[in-house]
PDB file of N, CA and C in Angstrom:
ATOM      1  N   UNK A   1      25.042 -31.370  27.709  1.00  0.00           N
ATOM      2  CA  UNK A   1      25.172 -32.622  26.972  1.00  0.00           C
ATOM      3  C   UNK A   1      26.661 -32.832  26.669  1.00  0.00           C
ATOM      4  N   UNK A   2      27.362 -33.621  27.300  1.00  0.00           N
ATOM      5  CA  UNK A   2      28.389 -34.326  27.008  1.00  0.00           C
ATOM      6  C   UNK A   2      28.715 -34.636  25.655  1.00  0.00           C
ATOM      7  N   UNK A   3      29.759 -34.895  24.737  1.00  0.00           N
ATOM      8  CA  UNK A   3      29.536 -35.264  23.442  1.00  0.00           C
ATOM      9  C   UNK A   3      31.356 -35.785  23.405  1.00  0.00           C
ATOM     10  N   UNK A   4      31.667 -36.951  23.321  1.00  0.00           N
ATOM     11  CA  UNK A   4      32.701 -37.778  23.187  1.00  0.00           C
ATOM     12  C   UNK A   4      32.774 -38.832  22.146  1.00  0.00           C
ATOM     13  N   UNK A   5      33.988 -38.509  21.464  1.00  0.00           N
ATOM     14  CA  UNK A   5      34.165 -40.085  20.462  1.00  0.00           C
ATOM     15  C   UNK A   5      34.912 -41.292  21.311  1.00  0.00           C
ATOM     16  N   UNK A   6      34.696 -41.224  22.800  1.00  0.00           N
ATOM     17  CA  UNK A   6      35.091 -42.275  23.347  1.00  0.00           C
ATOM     18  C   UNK A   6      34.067 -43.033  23.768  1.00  0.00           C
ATOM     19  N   UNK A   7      34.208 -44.403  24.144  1.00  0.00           N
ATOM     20  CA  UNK A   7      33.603 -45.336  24.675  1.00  0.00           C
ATOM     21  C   UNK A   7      32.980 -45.084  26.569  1.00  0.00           C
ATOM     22  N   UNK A   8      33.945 -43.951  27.166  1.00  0.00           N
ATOM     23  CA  UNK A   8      33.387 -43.964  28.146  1.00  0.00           C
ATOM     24  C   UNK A   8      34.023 -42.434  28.767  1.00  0.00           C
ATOM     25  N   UNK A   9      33.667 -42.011  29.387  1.00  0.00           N
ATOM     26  CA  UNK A   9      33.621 -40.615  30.162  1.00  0.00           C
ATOM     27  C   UNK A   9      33.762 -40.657  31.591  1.00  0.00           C
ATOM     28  N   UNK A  10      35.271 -40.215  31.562  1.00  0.00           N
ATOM     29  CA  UNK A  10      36.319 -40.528  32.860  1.00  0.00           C
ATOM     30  C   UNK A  10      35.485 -40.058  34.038  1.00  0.00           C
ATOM     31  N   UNK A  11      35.665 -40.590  35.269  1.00  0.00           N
ATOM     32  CA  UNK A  11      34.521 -40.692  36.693  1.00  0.00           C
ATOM     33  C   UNK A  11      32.938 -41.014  36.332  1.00  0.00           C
ATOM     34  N   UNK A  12      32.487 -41.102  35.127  1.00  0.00           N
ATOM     35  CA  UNK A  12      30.954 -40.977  35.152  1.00  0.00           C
ATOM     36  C   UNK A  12      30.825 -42.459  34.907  1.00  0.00           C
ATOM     37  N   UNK A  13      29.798 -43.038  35.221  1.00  0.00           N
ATOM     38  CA  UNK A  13      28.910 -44.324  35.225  1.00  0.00           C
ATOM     39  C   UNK A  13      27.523 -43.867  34.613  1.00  0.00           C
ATOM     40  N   UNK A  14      27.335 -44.903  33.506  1.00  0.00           N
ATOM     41  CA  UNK A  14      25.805 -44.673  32.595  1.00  0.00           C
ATOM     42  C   UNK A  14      25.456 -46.027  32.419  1.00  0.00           C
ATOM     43  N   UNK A  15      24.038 -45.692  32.355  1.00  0.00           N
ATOM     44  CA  UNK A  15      23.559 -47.084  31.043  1.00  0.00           C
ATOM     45  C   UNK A  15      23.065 -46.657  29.597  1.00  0.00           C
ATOM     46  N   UNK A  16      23.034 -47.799  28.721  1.00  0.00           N
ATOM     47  CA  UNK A  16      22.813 -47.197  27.593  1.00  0.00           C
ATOM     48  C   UNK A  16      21.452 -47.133  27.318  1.00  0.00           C
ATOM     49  N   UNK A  17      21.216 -46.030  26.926  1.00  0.00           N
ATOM     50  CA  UNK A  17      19.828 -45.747  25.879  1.00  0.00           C
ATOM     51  C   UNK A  17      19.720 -46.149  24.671  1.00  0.00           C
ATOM     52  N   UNK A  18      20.818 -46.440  23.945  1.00  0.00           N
ATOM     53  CA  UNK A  18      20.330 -46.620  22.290  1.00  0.00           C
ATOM     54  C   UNK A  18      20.836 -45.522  21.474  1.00  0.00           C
ATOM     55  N   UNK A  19      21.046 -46.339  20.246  1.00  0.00           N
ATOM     56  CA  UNK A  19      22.001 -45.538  19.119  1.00  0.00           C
ATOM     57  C   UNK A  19      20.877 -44.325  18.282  1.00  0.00           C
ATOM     58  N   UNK A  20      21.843 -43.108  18.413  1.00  0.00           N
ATOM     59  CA  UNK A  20      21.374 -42.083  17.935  1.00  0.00           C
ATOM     60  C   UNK A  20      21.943 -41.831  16.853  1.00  0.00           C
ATOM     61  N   UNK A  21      21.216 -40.801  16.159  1.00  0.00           N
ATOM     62  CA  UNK A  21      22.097 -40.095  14.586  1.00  0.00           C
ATOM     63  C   UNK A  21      21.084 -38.930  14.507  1.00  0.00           C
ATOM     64  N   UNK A  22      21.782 -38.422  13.409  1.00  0.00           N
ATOM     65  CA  UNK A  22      21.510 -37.038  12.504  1.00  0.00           C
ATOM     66  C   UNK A  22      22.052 -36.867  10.893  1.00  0.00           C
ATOM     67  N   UNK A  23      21.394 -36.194  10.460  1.00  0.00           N
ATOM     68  CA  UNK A  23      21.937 -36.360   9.171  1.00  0.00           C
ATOM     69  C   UNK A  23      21.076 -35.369   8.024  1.00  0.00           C
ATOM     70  N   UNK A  24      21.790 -35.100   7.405  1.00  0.00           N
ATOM     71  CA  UNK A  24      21.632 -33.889   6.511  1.00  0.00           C
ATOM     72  C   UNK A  24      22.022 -34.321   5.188  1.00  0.00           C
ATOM     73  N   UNK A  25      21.685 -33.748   4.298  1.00  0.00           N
ATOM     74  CA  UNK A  25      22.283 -33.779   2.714  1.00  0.00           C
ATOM     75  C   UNK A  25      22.594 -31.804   2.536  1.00  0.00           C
ATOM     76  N   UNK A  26      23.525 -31.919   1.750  1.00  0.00           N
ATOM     77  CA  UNK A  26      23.289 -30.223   1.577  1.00  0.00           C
ATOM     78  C   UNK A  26      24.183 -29.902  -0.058  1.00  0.00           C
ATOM     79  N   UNK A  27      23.934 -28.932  -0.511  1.00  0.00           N
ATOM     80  CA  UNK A  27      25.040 -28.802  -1.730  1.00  0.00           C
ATOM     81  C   UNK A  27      24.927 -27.580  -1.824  1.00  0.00           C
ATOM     82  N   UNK A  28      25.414 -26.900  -2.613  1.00  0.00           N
ATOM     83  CA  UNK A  28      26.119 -25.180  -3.047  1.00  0.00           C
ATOM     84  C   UNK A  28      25.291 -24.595  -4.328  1.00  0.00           C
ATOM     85  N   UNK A  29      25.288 -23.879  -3.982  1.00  0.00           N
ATOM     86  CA  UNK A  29      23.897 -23.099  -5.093  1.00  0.00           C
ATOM     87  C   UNK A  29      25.084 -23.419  -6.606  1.00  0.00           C
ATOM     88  N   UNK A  30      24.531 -22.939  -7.706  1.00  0.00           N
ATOM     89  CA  UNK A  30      25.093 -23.810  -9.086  1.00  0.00           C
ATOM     90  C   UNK A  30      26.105 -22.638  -9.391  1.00  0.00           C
ATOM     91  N   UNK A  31      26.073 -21.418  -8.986  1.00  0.00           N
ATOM     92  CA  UNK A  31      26.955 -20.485  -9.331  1.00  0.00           C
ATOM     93  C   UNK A  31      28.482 -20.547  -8.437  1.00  0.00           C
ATOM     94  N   UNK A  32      28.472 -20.848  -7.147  1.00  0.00           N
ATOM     95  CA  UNK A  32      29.393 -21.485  -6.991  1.00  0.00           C
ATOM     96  C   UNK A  32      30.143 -22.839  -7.051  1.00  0.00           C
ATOM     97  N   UNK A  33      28.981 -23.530  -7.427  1.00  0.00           N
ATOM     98  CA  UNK A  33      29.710 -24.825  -8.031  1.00  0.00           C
ATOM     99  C   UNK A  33      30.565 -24.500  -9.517  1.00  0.00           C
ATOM    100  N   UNK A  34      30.129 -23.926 -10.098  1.00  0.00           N
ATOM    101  CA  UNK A  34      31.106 -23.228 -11.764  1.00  0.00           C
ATOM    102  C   UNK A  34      32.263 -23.026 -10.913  1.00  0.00           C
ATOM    103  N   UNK A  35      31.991 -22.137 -10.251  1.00  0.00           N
ATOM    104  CA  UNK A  35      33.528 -21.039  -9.766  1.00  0.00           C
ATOM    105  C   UNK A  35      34.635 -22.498  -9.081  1.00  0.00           C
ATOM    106  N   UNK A  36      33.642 -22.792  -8.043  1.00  0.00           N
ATOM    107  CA  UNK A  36      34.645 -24.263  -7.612  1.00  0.00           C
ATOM    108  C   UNK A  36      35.313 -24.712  -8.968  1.00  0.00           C
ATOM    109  N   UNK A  37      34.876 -24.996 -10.162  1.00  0.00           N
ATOM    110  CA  UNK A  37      35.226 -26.032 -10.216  1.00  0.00           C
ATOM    111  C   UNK A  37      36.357 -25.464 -11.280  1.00  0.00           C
ATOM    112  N   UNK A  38      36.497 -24.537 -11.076  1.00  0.00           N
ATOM    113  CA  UNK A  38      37.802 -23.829 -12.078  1.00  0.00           C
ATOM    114  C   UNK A  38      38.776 -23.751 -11.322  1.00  0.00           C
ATOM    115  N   UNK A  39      38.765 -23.736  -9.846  1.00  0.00           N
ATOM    116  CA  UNK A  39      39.502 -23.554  -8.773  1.00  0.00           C
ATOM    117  C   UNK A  39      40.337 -24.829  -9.203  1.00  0.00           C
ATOM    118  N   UNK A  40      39.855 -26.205  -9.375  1.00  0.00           N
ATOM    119  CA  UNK A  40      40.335 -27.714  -9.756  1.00  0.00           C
ATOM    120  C   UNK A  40      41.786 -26.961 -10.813  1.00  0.00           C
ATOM    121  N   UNK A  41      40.991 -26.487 -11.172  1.00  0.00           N
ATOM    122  CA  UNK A  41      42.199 -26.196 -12.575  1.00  0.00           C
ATOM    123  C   UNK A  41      43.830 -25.639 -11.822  1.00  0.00           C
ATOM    124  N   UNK A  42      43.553 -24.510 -11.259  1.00  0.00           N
ATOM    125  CA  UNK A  42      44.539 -24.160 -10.480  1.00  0.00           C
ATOM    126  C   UNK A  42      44.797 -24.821  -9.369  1.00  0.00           C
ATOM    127  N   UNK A  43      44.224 -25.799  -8.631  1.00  0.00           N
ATOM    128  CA  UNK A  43      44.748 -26.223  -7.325  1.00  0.00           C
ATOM    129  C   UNK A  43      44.256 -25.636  -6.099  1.00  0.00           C
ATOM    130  N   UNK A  44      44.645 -25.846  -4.718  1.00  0.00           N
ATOM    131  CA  UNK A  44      44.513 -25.441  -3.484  1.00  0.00           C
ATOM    132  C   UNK A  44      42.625 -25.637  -2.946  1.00  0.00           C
ATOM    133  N   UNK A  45      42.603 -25.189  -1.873  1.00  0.00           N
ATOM    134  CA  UNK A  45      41.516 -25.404  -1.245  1.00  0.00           C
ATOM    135  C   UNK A  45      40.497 -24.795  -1.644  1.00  0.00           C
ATOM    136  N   UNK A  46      39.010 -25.773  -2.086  1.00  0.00           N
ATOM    137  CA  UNK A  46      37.403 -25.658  -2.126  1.00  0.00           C
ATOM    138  C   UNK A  46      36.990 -24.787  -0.963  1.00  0.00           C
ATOM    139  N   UNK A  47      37.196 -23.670  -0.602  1.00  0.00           N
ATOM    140  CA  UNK A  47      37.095 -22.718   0.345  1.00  0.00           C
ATOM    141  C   UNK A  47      35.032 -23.197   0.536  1.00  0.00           C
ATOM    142  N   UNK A  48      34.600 -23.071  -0.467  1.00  0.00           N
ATOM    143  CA  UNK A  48      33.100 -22.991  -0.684  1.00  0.00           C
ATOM    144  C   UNK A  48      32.683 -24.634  -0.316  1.00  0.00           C
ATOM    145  N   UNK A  49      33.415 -25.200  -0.413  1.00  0.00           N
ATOM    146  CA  UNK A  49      32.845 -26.738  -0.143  1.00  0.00           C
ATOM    147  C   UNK A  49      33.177 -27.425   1.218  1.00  0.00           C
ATOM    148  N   UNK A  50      34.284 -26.444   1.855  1.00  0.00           N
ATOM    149  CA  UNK A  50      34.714 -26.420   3.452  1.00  0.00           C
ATOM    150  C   UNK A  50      34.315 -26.481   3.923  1.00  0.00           C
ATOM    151  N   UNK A  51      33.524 -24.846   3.599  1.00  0.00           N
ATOM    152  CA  UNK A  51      32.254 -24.424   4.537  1.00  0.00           C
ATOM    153  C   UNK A  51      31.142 -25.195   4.633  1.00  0.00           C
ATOM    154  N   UNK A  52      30.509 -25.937   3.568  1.00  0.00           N
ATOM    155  CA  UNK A  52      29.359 -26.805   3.148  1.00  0.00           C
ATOM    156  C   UNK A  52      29.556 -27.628   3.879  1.00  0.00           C
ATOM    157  N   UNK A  53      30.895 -28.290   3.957  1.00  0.00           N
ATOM    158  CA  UNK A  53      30.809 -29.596   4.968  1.00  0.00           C
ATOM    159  C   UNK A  53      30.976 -29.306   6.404  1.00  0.00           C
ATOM    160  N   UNK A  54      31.452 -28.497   6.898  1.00  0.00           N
ATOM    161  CA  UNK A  54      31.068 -27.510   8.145  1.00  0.00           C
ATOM    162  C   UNK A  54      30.151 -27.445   8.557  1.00  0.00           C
ATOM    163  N   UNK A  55      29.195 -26.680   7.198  1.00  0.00           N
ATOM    164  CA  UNK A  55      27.961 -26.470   7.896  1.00  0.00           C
ATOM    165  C   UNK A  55      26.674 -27.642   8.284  1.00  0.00           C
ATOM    166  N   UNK A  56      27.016 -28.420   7.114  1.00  0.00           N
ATOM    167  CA  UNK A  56      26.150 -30.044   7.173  1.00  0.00           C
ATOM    168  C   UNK A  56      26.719 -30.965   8.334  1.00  0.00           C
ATOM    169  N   UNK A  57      28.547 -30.948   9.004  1.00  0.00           N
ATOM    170  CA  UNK A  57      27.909 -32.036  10.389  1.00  0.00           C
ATOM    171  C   UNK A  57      28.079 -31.251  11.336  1.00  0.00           C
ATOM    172  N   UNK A  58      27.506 -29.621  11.916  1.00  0.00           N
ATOM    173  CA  UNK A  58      27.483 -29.081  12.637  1.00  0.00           C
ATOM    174  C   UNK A  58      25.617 -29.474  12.912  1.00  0.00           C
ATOM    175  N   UNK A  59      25.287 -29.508  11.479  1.00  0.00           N
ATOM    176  CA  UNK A  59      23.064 -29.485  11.794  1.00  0.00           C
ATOM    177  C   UNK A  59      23.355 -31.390  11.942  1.00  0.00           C
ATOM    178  N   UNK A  60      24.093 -32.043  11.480  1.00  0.00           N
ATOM    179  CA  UNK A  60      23.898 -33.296  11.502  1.00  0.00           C
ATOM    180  C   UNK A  60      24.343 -33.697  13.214  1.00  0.00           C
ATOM    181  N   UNK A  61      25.217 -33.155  13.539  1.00  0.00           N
ATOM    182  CA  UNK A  61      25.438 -33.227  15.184  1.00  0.00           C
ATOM    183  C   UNK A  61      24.174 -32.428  15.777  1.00  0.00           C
ATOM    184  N   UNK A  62      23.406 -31.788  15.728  1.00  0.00           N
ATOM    185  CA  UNK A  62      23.092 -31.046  16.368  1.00  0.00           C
ATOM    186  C   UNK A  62      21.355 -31.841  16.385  1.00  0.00           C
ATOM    187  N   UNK A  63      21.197 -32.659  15.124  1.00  0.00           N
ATOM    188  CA  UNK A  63      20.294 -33.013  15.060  1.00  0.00           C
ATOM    189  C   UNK A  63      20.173 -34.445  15.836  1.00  0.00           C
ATOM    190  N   UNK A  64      21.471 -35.229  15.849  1.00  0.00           N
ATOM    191  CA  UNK A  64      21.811 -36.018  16.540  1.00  0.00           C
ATOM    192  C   UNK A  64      21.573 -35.625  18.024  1.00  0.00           C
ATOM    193  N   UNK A  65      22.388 -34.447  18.570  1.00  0.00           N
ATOM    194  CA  UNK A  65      21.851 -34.397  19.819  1.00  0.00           C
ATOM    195  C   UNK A  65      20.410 -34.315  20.117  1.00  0.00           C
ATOM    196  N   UNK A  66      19.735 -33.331  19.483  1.00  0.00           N
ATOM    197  CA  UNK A  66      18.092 -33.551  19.699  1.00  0.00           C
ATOM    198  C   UNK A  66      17.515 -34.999  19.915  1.00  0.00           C
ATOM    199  N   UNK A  67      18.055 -35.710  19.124  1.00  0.00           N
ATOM    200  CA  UNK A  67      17.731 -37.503  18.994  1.00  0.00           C
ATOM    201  C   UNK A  67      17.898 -37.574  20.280  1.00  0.00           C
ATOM    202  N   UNK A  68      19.069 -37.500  20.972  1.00  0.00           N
ATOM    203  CA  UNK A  68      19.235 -38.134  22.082  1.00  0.00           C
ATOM    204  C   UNK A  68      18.597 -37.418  23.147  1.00  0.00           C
ATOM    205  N   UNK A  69      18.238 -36.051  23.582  1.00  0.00           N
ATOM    206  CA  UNK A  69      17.633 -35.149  24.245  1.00  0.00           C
ATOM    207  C   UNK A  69      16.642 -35.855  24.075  1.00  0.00           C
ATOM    208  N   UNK A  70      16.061 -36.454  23.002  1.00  0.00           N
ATOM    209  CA  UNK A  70      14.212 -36.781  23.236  1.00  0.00           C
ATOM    210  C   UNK A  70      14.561 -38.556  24.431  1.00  0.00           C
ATOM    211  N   UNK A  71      15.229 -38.583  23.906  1.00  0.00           N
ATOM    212  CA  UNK A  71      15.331 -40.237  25.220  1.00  0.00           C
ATOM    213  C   UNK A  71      15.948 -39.597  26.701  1.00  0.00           C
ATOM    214  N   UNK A  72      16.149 -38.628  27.012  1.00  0.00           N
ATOM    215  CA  UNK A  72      16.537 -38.464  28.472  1.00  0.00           C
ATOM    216  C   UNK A  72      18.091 -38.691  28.195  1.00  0.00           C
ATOM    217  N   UNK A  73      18.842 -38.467  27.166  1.00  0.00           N
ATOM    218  CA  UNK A  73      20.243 -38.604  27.774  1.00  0.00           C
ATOM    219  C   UNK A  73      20.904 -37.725  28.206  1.00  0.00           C
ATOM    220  N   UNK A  74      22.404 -38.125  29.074  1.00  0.00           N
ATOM    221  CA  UNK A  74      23.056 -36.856  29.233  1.00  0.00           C
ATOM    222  C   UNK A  74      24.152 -36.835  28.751  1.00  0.00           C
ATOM    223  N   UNK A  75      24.572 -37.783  27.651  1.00  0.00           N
ATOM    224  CA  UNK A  75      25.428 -37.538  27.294  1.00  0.00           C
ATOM    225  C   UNK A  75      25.847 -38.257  25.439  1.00  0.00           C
ATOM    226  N   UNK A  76      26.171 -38.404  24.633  1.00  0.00           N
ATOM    227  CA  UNK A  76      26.622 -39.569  23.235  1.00  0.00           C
ATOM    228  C   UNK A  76      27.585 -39.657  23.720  1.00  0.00           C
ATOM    229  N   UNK A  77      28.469 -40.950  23.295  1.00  0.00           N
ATOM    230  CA  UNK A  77      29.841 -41.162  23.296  1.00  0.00           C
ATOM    231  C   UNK A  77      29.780 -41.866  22.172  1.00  0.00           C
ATOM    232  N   UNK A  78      30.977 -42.421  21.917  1.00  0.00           N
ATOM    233  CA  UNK A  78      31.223 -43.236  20.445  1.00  0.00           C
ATOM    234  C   UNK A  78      31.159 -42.308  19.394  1.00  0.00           C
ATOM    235  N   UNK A  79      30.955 -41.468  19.215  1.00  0.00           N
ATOM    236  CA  UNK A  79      30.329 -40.735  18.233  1.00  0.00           C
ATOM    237  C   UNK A  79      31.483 -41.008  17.074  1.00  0.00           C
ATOM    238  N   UNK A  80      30.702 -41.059  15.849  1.00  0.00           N
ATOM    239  CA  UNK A  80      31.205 -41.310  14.336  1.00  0.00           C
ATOM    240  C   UNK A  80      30.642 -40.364  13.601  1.00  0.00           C
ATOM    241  N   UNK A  81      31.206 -39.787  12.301  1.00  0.00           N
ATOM    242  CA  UNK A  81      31.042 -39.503  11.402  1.00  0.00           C
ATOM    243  C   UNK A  81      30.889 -40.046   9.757  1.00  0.00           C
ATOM    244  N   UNK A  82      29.961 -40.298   9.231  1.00  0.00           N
ATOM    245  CA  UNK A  82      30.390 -40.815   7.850  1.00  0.00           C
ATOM    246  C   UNK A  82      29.915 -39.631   6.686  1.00  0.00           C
ATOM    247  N   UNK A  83      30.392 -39.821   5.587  1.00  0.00           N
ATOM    248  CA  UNK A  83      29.769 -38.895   4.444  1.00  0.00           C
ATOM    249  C   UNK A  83      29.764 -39.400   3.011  1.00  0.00           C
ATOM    250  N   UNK A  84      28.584 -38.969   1.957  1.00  0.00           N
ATOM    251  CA  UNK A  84      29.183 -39.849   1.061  1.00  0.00           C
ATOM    252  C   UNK A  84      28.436 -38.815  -0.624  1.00  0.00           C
ATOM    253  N   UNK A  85      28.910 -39.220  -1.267  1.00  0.00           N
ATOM    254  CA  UNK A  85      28.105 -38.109  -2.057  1.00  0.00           C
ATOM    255  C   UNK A  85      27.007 -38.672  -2.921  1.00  0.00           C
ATOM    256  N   UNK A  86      26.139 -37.590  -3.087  1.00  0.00           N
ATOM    257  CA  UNK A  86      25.079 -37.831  -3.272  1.00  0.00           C
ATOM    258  C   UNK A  86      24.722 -37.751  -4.853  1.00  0.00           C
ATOM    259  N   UNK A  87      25.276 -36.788  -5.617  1.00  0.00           N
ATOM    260  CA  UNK A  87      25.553 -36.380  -6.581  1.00  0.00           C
ATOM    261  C   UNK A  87      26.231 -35.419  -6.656  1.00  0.00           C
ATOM    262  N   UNK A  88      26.650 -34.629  -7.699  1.00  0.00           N
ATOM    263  CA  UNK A  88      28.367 -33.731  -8.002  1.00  0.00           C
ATOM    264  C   UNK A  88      26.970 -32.749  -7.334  1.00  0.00           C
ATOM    265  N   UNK A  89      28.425 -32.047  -6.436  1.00  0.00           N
ATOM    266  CA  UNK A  89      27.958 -30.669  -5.852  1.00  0.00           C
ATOM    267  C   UNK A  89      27.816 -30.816  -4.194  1.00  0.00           C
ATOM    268  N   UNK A  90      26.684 -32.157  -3.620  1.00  0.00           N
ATOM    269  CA  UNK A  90      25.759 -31.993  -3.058  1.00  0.00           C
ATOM    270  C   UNK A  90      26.714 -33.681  -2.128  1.00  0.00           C
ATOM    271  N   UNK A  91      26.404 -33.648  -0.560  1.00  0.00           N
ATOM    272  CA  UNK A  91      26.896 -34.643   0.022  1.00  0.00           C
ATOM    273  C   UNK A  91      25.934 -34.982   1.278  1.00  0.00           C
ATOM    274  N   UNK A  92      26.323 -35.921   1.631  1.00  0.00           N
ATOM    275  CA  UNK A  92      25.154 -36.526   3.000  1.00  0.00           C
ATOM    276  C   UNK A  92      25.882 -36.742   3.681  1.00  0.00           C
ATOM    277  N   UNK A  93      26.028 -36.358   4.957  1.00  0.00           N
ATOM    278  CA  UNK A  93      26.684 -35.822   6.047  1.00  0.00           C
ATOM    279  C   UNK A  93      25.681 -36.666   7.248  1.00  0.00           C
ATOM    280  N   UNK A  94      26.390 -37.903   7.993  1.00  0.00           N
ATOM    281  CA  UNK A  94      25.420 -38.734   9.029  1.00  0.00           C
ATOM    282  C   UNK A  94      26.759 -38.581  10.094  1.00  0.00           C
ATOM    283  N   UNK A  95      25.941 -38.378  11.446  1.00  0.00           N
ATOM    284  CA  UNK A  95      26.485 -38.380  12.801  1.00  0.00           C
ATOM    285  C   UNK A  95      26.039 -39.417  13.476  1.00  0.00           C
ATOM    286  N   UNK A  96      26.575 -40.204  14.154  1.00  0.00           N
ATOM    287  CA  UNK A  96      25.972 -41.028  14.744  1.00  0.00           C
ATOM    288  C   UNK A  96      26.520 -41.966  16.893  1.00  0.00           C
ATOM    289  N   UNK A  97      25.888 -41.873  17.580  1.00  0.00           N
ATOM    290  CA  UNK A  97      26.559 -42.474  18.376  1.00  0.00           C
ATOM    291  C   UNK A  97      25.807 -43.411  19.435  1.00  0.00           C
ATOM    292  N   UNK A  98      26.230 -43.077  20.635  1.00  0.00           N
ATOM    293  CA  UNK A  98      25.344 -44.033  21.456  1.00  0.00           C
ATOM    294  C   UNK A  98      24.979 -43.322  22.871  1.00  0.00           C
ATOM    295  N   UNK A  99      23.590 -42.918  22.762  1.00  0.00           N
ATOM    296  CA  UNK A  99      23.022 -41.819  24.270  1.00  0.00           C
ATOM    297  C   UNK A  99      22.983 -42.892  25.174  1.00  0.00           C
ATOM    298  N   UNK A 100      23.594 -41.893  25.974  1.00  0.00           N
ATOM    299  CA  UNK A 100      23.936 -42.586  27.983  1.00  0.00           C
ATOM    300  C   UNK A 100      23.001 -41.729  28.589  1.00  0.00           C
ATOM    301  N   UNK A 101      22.594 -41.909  29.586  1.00  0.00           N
ATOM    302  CA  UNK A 101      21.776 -41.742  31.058  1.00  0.00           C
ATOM    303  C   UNK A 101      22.953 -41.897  32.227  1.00  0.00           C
ATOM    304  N   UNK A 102      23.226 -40.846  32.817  1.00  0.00           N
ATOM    305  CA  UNK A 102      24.150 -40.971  34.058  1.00  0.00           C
ATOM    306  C   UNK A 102      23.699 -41.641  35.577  1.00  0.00           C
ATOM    307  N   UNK A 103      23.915 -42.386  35.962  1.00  0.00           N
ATOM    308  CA  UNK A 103      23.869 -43.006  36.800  1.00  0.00           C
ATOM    309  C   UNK A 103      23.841 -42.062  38.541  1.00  0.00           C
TER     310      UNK A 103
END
């Protein structure tokens, strides 16, 4: 499976199948949300909230590809990311693009 944030994929010819996504919500157990949030106090990088968002559009891509695997594609392009929060701690993580069929 091909996976591009471009509009098209140099030598290949497709048609489109239709817009796919994935998407997850996820947040950090409450004991590291405390510890995060003292980190604020001193500065530098949410090491624990990195990872969280790592790990939420790695299943949100991944769930996206399944989307498109069930229509026969061989490839997304366009692909976007958005995120937005859901409440303190916890964020929603959407992938989204457009499955091709290779010609």
């Amino acid at each position: 499976m091909f996976l591009v944030n471009t509009d098209y994929i140099t030598g290949k010819e497709f048609e489109m199948l239709g817009l796919v996504k994935g998407s997850t919500i996820q947040s950090k157990n409450i004991g590291r949300d405390i510890t995060q949030s003292f980190k604020t106090i001193v500065g530098g990088e949410l090491k624990s909230y990195t990872e969280m968002m790592n790990e939420a559009r790695a299943l949100a891509t991944s769930r996206m590809v399944q989307e498109a695997e069930a229509l026969g594609a061989d490839a997304v392009i366009n692909i976007r990311y958005a995120s937005a929060a859901v409440m303190q701690g916890a964020a929603e993580i959407m992938a989204y693009g457009t499955a091709v069929k290779f010609k």
